[in-house]
Protein backbone atom coordinates (compact mmCIF):
# COMPACT_ATOMS: atom_id res chain seq x y z
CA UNK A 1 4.98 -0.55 -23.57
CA UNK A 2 2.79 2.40 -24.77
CA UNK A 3 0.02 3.16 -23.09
CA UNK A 4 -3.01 5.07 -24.21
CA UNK A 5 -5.87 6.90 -22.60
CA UNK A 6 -7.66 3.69 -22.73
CA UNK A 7 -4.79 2.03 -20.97
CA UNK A 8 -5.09 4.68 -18.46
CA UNK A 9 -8.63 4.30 -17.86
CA UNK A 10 -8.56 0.42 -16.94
CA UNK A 11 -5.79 0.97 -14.87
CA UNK A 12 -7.34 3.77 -13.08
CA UNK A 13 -10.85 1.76 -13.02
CA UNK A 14 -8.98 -1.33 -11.71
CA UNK A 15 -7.00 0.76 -9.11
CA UNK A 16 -10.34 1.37 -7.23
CA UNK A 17 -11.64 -1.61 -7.67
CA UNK A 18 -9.53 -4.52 -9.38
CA UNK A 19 -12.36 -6.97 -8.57
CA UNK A 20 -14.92 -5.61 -11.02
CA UNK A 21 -15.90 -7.58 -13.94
CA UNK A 22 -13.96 -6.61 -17.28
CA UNK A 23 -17.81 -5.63 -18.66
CA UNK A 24 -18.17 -3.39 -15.81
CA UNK A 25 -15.29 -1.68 -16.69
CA UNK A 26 -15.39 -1.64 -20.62
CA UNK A 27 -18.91 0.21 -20.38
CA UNK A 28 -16.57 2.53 -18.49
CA UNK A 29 -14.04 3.36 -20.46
CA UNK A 30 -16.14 2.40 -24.07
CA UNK A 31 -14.66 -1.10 -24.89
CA UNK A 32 -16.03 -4.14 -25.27
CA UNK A 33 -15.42 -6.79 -22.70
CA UNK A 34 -12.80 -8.75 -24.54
CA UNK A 35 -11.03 -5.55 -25.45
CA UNK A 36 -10.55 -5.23 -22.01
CA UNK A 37 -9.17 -8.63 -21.38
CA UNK A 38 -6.71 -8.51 -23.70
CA UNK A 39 -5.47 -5.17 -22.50
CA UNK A 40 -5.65 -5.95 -18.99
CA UNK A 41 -3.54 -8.98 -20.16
CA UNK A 42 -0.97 -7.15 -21.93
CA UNK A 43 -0.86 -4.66 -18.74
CA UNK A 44 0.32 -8.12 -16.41
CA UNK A 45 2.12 -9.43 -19.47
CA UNK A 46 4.22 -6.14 -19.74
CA UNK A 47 4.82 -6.36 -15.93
CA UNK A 48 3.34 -2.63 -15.33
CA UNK A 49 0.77 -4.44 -13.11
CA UNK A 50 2.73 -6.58 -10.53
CA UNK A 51 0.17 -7.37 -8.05
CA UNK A 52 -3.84 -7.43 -7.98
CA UNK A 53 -4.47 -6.87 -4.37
CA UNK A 54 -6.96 -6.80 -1.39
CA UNK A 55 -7.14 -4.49 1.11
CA UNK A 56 -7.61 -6.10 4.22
CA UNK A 57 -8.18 -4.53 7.68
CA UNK A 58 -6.25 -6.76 10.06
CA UNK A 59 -6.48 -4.36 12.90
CA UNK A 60 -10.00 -6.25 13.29
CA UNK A 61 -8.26 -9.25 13.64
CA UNK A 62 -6.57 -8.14 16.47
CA UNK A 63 -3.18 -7.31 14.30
CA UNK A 64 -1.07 -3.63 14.90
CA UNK A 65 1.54 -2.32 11.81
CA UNK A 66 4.97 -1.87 12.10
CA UNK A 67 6.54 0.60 10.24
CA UNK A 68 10.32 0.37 10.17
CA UNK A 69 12.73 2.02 8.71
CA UNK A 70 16.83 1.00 8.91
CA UNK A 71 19.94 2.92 8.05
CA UNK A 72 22.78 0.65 7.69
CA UNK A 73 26.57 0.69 9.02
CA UNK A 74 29.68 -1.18 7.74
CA UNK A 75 27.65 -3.85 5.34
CA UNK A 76 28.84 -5.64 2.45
CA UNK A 77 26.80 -7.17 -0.25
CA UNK A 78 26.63 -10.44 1.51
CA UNK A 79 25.32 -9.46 4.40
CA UNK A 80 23.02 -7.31 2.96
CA UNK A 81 21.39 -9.95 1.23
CA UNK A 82 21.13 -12.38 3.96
CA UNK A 83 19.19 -9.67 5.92
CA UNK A 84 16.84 -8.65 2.65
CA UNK A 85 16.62 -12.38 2.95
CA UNK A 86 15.68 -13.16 6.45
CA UNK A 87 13.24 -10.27 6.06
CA UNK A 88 11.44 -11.20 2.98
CA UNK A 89 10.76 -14.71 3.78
CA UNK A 90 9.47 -13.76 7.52
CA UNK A 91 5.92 -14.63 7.08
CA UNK A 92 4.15 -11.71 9.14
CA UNK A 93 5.94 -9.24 6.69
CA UNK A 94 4.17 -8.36 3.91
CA UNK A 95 5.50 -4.83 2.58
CA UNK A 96 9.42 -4.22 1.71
CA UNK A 97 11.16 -2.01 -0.16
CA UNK A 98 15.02 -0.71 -1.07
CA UNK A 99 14.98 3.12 -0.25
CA UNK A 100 16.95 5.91 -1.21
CA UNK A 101 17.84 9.31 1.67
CA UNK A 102 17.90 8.76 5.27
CA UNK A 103 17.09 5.31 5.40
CA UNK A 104 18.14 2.18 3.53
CA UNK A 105 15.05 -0.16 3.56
CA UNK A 106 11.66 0.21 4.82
CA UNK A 107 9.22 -2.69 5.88
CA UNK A 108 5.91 -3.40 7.60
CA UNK A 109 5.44 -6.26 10.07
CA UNK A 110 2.06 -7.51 10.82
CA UNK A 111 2.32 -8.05 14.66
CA UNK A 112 -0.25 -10.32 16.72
CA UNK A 113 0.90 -7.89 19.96
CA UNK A 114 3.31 -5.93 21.36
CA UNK A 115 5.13 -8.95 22.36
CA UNK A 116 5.49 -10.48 19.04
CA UNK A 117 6.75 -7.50 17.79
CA UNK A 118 9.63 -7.25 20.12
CA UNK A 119 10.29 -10.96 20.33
CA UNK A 120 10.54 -10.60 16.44
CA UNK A 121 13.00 -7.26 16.66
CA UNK A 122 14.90 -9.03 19.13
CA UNK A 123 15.84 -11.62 16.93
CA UNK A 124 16.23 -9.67 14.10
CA UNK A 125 18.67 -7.38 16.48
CA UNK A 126 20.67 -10.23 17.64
CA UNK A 127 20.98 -11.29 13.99
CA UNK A 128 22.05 -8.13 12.38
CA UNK A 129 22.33 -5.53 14.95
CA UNK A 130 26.25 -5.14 14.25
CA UNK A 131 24.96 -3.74 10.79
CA UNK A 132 22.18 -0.85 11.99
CA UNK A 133 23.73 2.57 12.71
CA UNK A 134 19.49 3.91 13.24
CA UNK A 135 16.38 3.03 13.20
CA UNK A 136 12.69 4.58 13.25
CA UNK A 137 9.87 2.67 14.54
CA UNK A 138 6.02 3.52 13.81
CA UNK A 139 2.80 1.76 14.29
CA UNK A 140 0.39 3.10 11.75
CA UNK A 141 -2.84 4.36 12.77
CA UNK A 142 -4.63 5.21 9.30
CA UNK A 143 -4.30 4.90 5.62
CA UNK A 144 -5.92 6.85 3.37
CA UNK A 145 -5.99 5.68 -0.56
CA UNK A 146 -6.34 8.78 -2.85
CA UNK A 147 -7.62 8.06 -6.52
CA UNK A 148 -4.46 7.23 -9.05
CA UNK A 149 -5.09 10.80 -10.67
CA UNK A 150 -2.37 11.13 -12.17
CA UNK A 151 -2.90 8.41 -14.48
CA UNK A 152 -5.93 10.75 -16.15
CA UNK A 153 -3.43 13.42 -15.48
CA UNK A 154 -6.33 15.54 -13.31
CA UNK A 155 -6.48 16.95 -10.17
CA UNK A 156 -10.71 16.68 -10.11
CA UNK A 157 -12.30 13.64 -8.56
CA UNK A 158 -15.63 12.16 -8.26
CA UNK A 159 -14.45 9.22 -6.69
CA UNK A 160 -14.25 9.16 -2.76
CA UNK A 161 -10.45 7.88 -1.47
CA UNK A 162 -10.96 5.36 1.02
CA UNK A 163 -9.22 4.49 4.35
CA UNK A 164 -6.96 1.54 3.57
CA UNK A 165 -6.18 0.89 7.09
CA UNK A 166 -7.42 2.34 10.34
CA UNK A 167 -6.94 1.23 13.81
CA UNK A 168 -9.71 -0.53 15.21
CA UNK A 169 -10.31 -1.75 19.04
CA UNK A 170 -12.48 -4.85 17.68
CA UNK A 171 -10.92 -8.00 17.18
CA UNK A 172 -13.57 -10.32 15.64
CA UNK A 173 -12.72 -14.21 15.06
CA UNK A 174 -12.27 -15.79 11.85
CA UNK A 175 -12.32 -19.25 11.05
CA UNK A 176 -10.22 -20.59 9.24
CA UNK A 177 -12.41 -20.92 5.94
CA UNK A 178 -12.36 -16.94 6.62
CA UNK A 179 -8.86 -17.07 6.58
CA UNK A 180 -7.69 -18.83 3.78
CA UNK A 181 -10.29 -16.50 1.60
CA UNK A 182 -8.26 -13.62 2.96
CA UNK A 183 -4.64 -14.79 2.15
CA UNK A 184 -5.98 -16.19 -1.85
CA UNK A 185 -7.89 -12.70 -2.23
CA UNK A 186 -4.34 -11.06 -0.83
CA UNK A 187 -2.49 -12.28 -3.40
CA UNK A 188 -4.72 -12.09 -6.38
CA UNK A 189 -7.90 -9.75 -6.18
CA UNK A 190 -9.32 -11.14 -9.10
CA UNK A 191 -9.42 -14.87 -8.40
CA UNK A 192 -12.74 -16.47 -9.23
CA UNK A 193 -15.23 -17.40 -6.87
CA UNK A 194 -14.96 -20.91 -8.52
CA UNK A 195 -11.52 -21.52 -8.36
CA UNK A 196 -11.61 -20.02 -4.33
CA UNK A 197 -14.16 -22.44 -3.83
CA UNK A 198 -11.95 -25.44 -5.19
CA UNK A 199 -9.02 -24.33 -3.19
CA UNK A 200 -10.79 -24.84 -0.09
CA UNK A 201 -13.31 -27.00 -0.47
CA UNK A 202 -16.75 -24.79 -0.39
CA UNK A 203 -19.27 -24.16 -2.75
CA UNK A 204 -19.30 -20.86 -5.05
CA UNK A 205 -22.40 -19.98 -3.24
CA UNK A 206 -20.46 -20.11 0.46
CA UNK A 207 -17.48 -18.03 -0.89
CA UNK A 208 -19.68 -15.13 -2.20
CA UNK A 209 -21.68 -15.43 1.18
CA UNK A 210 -18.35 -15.16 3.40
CA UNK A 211 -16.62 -12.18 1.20
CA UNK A 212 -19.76 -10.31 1.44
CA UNK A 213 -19.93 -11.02 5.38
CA UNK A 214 -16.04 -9.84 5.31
CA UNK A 215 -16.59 -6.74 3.18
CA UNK A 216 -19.47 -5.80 5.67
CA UNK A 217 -17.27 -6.24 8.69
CA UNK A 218 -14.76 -3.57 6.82
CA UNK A 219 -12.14 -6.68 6.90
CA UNK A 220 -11.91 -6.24 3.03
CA UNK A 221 -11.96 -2.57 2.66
CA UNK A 222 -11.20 -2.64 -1.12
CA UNK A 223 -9.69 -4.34 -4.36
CA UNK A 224 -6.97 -2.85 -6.29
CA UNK A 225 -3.65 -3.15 -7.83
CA UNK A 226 -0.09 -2.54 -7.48
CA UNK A 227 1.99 -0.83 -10.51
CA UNK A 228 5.22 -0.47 -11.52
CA UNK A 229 5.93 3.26 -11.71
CA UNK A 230 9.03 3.15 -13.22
CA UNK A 231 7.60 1.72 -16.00
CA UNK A 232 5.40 4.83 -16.02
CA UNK A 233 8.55 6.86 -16.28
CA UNK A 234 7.31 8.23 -12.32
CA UNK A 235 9.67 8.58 -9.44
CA UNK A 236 8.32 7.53 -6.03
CA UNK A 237 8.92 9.60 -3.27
CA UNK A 238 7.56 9.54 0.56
CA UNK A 239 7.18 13.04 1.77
CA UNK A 240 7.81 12.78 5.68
CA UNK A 241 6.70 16.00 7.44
CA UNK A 242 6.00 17.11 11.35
CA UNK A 243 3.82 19.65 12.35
CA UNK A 244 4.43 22.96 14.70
CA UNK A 245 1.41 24.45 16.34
CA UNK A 246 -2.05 24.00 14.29
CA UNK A 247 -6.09 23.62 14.79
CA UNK A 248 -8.05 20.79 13.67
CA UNK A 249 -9.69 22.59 11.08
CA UNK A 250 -6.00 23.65 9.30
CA UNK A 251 -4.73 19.98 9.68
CA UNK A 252 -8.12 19.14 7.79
CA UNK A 253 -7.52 21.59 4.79
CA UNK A 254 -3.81 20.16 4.58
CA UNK A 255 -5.55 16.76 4.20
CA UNK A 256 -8.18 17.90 1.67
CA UNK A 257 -5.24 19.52 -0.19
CA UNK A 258 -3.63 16.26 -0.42
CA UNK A 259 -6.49 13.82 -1.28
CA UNK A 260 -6.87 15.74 -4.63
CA UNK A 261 -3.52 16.42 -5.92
CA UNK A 262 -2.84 14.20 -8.53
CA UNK A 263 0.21 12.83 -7.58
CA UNK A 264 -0.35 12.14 -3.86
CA UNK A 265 -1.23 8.43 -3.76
CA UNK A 266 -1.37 7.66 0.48
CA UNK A 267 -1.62 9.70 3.35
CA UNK A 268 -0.14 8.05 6.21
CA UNK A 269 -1.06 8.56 9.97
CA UNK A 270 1.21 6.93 12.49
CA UNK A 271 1.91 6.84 15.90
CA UNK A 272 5.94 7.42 16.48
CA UNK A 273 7.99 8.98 13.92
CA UNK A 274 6.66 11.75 11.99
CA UNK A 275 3.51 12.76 12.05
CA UNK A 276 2.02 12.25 8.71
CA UNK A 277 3.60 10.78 5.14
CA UNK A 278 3.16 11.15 1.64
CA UNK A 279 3.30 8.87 -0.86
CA UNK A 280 3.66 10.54 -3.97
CA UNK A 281 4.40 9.33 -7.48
CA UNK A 282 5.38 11.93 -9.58
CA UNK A 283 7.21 12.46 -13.34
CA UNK A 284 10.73 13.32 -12.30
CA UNK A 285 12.74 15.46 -9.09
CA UNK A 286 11.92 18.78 -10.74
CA UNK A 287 7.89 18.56 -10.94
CA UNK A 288 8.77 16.85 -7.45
CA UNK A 289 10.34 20.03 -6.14
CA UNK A 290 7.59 22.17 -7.54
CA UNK A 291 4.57 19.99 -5.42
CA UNK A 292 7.63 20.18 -2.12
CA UNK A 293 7.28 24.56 -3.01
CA UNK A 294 3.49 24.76 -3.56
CA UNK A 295 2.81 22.51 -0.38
CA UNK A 296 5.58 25.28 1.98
CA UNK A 297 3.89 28.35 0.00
CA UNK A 298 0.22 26.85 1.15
CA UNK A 299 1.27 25.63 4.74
CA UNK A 300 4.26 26.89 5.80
CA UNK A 301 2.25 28.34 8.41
CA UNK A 302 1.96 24.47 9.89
CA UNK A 303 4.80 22.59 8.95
CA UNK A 304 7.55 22.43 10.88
CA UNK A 305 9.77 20.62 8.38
CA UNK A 306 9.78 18.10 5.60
CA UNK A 307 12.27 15.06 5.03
CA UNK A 308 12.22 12.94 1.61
CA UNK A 309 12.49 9.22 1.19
CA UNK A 310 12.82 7.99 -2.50
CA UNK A 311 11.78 4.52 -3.14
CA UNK A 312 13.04 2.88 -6.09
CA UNK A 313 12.44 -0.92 -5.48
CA UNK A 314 9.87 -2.75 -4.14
CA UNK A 315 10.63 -6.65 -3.02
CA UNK A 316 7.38 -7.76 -1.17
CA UNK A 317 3.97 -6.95 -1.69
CA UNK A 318 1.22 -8.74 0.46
CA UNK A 319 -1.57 -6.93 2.56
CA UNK A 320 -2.16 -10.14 4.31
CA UNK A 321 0.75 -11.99 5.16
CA UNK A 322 -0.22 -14.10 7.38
CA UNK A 323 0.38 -18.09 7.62
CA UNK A 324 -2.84 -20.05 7.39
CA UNK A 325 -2.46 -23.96 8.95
């Protein structure tokens, strides 16, 4: 599918904030509300939007992140699928994807503690341990969401990224009307207010009243949408780099660097592993290895080294994953 500038626009416009009426955006990008519908349509139609999804902060719910990352040993296709398998349908997983470099596959786990976590490895270990030659292990401690500049081809920005996750030492209680707002909005950003309400047996008026009370609590932190960059004719990379000796106010200007380059997408700040990584989408490995050389000519002074991670399918999507009774 083709897109234009237009196409661009509402995908960009959505990206920040997929929960915005279509007339919001059309006085954005100069089209008339059903124009957008249909394109928006088309966009899901054409499978270059796969998900429209809600950022939720479940480290207020009392939840950590589990970044892992596997290299296997000695598997054959059938085991290989049994263990995509056992992962995908694992309900407290919500992010997986087939990986190309130093790792095979890469997930997140949405742990309730430490002890879930390694009551949840152990079994996995016991499982399929036979078939891991390494492993890396992170919890994440912040996400940062850049603006999708790269779809307006521009490095400028008026829009503010946003922290997509961020590790907080609250844990507030939810019912479970809370609950089952955050798992429909998790899967589909866009649902109506109406049809929420059916699901779950409030009135319109409730539902608005609770997602405003979750957006204020910073449990929703945002709307937006997942894309197929392939489709896009991009490459996704993730740019893993560690640090030698630096000063707060050099780590910030790497930071600033990377919120407005076009192509970054996430900054990612864990705890274990490396110390920060890039998500990038980008138009091919050479315009990749240009952004790797202008990133050592600006801060080789702080970077110790850089390791690359190419993703190249994505099986699970979901920023809430969790099982509602």
């Amino acid at each position: 599918m083709y897109l234009d500038l237009k196409d661009r626009k509402i995908l960009y416009e959505l990206d920040l904030n997929s929960r915005q009426p279509n007339v919001a955006i059309g006085k954005k990008v100069f089209l008339s509300k059903d124009s957008v519908s249909y394109r928006i349509n088309k966009l899901i139609e054409n499978k270059i939007i796969t998900g429209l999804i809600t950022r939720i902060n479940a480290t207020k719910l009392g939840y950590s992140f589990y970044n892992v990352f596997l290299k296997y040993q000695n598997i054959d296709l059938v085991v290989e699928n049994e263990l995509v398998k056992f992962i995908l349908t694992h309900n407290q997983i919500g992010w997986v994807v087939n990986v190309l470099g130093n790792w095979d596959l890469v997930f997140v786990y949405w742990a309730e503690s430490e002890e879930d976590f390694f009551n949840f490895w152990h079994t996995f270990i016991s499982k399929f341990g036979t078939y891991i030659y390494d492993k890396e292990i992170s919890t994440f401690y912040q996400e940062i969401a850049c603006p999708k500049l790269f779809l307006l081809n521009k490095n400028i920005c008026n829009e503010k990224e946003f922290v997509v996750l961020n590790k907080s030492n609250d844990k507030l209680r939810l019912d479970k009307k809370d609950l089952s707002i955050l798992s429909l909005l998790a899967v589909n950003s866009r649902i109506t207010t109406v049809e929420i309400a059916k699901k779950i047996k409030l009135t319109p008026k409730s539902v608005i009243y609770r997602i405003n009370n979750l957006e204020k609590k910073e449990i929703i932190l945002g709307y937006s949408i997942s894309i197929d960059y392939k489709k896009l004719n991009y490459d996704y990379y993730k740019l893993e780099i560690n640090f030698k000796n630096y000063s707060s106010e050099l780590y910030e200007k790497f930071i600033n660097f990377c919120k407005y380059n076009q192509n970054i997408i996430y900054i990612d700040k864990s705890i274990g592993g490396n110390d920060i990584k890039l998500n990038i989408y980008i138009e091919n490995k050479l315009k990749y290895k240009e952004l790797l050389n202008i990133i050592k000519q600006k801060f080789s002074y702080i970077i110790k080294n850089m390791e690359t991670v190419q993703y190249f399918d994505e099986l699970k999507h979901n920023l809430f994953p969790i099982k509602v009774d």
